[in-house]
C-alpha atoms as a PDB file:
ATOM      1  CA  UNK A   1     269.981 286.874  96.197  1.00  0.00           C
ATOM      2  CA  UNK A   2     270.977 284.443  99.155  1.00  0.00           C
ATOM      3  CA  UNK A   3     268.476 281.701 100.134  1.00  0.00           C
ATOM      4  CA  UNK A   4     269.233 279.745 103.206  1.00  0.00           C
ATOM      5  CA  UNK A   5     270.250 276.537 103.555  1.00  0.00           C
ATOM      6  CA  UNK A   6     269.246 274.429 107.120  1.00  0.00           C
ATOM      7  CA  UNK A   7     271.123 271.657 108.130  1.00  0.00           C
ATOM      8  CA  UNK A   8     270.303 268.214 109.145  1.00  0.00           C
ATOM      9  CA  UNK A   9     269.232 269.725 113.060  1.00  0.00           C
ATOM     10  CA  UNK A  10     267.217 272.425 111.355  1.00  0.00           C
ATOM     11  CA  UNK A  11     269.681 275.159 112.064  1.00  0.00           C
ATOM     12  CA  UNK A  12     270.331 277.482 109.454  1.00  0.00           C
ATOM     13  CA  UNK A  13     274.399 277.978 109.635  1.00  0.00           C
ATOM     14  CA  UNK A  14     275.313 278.449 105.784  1.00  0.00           C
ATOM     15  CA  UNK A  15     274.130 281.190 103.279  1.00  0.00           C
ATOM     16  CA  UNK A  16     274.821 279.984  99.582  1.00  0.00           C
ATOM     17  CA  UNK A  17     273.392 281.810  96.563  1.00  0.00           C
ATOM     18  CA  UNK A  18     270.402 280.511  95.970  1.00  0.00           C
ATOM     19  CA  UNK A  19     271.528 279.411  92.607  1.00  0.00           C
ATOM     20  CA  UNK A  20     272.768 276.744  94.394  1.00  0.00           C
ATOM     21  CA  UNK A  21     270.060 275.341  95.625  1.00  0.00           C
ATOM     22  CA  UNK A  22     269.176 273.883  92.204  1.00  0.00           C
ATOM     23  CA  UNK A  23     272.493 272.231  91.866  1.00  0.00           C
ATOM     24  CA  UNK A  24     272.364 272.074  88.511  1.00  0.00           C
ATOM     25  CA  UNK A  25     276.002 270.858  88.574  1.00  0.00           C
ATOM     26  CA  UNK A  26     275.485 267.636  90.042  1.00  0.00           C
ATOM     27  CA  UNK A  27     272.704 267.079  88.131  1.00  0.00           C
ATOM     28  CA  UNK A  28     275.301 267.519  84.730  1.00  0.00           C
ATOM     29  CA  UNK A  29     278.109 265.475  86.789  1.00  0.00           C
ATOM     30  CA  UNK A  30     275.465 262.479  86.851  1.00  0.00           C
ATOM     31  CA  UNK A  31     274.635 263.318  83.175  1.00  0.00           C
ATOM     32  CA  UNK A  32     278.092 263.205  82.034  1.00  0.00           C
ATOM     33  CA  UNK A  33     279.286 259.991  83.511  1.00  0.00           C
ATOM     34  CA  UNK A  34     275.816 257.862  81.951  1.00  0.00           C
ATOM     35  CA  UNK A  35     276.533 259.735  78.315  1.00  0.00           C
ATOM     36  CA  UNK A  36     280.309 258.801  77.737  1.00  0.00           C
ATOM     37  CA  UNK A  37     279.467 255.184  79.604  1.00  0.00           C
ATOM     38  CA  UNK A  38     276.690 254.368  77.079  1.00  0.00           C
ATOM     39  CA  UNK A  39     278.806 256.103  74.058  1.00  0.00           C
ATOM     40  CA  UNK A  40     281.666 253.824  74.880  1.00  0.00           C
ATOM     41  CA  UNK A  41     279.647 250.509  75.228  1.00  0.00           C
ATOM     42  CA  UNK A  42     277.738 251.703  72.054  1.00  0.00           C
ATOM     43  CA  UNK A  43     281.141 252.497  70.171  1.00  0.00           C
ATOM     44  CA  UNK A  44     283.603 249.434  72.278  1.00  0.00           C
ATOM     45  CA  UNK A  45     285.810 252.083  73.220  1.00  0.00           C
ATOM     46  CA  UNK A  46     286.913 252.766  76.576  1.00  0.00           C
ATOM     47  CA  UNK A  47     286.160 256.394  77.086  1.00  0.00           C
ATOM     48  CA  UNK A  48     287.248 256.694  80.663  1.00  0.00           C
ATOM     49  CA  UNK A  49     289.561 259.760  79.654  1.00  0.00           C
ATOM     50  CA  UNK A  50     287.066 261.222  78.432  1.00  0.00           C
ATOM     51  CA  UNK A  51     284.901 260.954  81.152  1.00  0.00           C
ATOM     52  CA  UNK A  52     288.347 262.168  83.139  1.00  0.00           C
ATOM     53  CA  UNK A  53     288.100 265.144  81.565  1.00  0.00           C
ATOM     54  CA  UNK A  54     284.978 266.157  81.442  1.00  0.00           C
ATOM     55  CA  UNK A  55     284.377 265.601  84.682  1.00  0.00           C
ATOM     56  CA  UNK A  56     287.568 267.561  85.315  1.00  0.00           C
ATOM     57  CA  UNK A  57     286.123 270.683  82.809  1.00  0.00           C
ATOM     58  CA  UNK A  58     282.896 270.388  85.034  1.00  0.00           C
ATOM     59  CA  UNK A  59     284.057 270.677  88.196  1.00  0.00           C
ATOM     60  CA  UNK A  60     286.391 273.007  87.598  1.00  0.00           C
ATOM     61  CA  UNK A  61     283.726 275.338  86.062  1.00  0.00           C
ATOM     62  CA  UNK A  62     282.056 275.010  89.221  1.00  0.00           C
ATOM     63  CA  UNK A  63     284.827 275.818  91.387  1.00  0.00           C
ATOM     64  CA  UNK A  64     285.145 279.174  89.525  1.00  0.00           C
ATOM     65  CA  UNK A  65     281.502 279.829  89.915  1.00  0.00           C
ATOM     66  CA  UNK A  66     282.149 279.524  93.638  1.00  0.00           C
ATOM     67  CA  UNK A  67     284.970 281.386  94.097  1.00  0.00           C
ATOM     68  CA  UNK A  68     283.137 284.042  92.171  1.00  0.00           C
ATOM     69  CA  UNK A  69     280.613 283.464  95.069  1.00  0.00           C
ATOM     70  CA  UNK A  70     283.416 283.791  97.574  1.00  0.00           C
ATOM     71  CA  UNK A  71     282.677 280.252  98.863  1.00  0.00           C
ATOM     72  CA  UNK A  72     285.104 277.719 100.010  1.00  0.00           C
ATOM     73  CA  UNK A  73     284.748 274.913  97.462  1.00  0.00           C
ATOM     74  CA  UNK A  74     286.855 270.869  97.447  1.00  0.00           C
ATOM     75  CA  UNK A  75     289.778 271.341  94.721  1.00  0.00           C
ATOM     76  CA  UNK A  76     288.995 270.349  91.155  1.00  0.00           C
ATOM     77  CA  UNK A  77     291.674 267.044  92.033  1.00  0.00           C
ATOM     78  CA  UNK A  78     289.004 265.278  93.535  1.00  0.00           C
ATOM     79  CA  UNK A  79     287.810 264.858  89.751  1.00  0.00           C
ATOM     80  CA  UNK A  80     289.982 261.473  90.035  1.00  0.00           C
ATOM     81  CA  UNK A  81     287.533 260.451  92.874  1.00  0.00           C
ATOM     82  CA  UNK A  82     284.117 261.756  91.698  1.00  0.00           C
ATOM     83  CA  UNK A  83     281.767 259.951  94.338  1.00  0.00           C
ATOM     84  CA  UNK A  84     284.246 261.920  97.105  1.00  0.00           C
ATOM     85  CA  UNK A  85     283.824 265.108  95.454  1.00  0.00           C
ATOM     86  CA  UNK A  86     280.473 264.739  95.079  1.00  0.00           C
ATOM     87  CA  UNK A  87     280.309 263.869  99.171  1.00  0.00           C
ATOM     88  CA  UNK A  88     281.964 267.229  99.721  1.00  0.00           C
ATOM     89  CA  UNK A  89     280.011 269.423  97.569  1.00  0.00           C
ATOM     90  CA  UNK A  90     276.440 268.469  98.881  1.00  0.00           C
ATOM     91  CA  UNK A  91     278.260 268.393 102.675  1.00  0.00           C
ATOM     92  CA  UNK A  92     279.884 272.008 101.907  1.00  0.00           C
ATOM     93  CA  UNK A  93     276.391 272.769 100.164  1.00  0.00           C
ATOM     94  CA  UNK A  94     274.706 270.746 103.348  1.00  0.00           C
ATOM     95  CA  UNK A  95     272.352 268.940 101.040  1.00  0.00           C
ATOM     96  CA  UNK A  96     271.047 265.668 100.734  1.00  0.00           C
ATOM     97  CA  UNK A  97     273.491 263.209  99.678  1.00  0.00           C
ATOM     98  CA  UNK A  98     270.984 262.223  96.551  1.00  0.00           C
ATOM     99  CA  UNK A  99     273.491 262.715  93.904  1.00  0.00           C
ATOM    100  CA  UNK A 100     275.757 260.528  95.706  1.00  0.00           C
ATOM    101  CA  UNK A 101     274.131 257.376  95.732  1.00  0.00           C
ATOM    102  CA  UNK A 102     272.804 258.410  92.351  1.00  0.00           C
ATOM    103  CA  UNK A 103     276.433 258.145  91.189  1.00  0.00           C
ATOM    104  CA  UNK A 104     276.953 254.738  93.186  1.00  0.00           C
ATOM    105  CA  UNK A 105     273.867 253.164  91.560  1.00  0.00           C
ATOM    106  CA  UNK A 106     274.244 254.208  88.030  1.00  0.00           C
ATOM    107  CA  UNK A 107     278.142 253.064  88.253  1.00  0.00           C
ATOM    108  CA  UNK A 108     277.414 249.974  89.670  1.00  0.00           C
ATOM    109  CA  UNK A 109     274.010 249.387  86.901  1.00  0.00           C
ATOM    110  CA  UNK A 110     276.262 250.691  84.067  1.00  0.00           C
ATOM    111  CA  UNK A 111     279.551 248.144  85.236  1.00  0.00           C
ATOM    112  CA  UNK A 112     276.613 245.456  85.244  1.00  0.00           C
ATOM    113  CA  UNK A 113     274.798 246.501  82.397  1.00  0.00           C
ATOM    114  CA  UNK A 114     277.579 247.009  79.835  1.00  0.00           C
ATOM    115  CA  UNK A 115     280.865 245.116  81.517  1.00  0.00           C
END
C-alpha cells in the first residue's frame, strides 16, 4: 500500500510506501545516538565507535528496506555525517525536517550536559 506524500507547495510529486510515513528509522537514529551518549558518560568511556557503528548498521538496514522498495535512497557513507543524512532522508522522504533539529539539540544538550 502507497500513501502519498505532499510537498511543502501542497503538490503531491512522490509515492513512498506508506510504511514510511511513520519513519520509524529516524525515530531509532535519534534513539541510538542519546543511548550510547548517556552509556558512555555513565561508564567514562568514549563510545563514539560505537555509536559509528550503529548508526552505520541502522542506516544501512534502511537503505536495504528501500531498495527493496525500489526507492532511491543517500548511501549508508553519510553515517560519518549523521545530521546530513538525516537532511537527505526526510528531503528524499519530503518530510519535515523534525528529526533534524532533534539531532542538533540533543547533540548540542548531551556535549553540554555530559562534556
Amino acid at each position: 500500500m502507497e500513501a502519498e506524500v505532499i510537498s511543502g507547495n501542497g503538490i503531491a510529486n512522490v509515492k513512498v510506501p506508506a510504511t514510511w510515513k511513520e519513519d520509524k528509522y529516524a525515530w531509532i537514529f535519534l534513539g541510538v545516538m542519546v543511548l550510547t551518549l548517556v552509556a558512555g558518560a555513565i561508564v567514562k568511556v568514549n563510545l563514539g565507535i560505537l555509536l559509528l557503528i550503529l548508526n552505520c548498521a541502522v542506516m544501512r538496514s534502511e537503505e536495504k528496506l528501500a531498495a527493496k522498495d525500489k526507492m532511491d535512497w543517500p548511501s549508508t557513507w553519510w553515517c560519518l555525517i549523521p545530521p546530513v543524512y538525516l537532511w537527505k532522508r526526510l528531503t528524499l522522504l519530503k518530510q519535515p525536517r523534525i528529526h533534524f533539529w532533534l539531532w542538533i539539540g540533543v547533540a548540542v544538550a548531551l556535549a553540554l550536559l555530559l562534556g
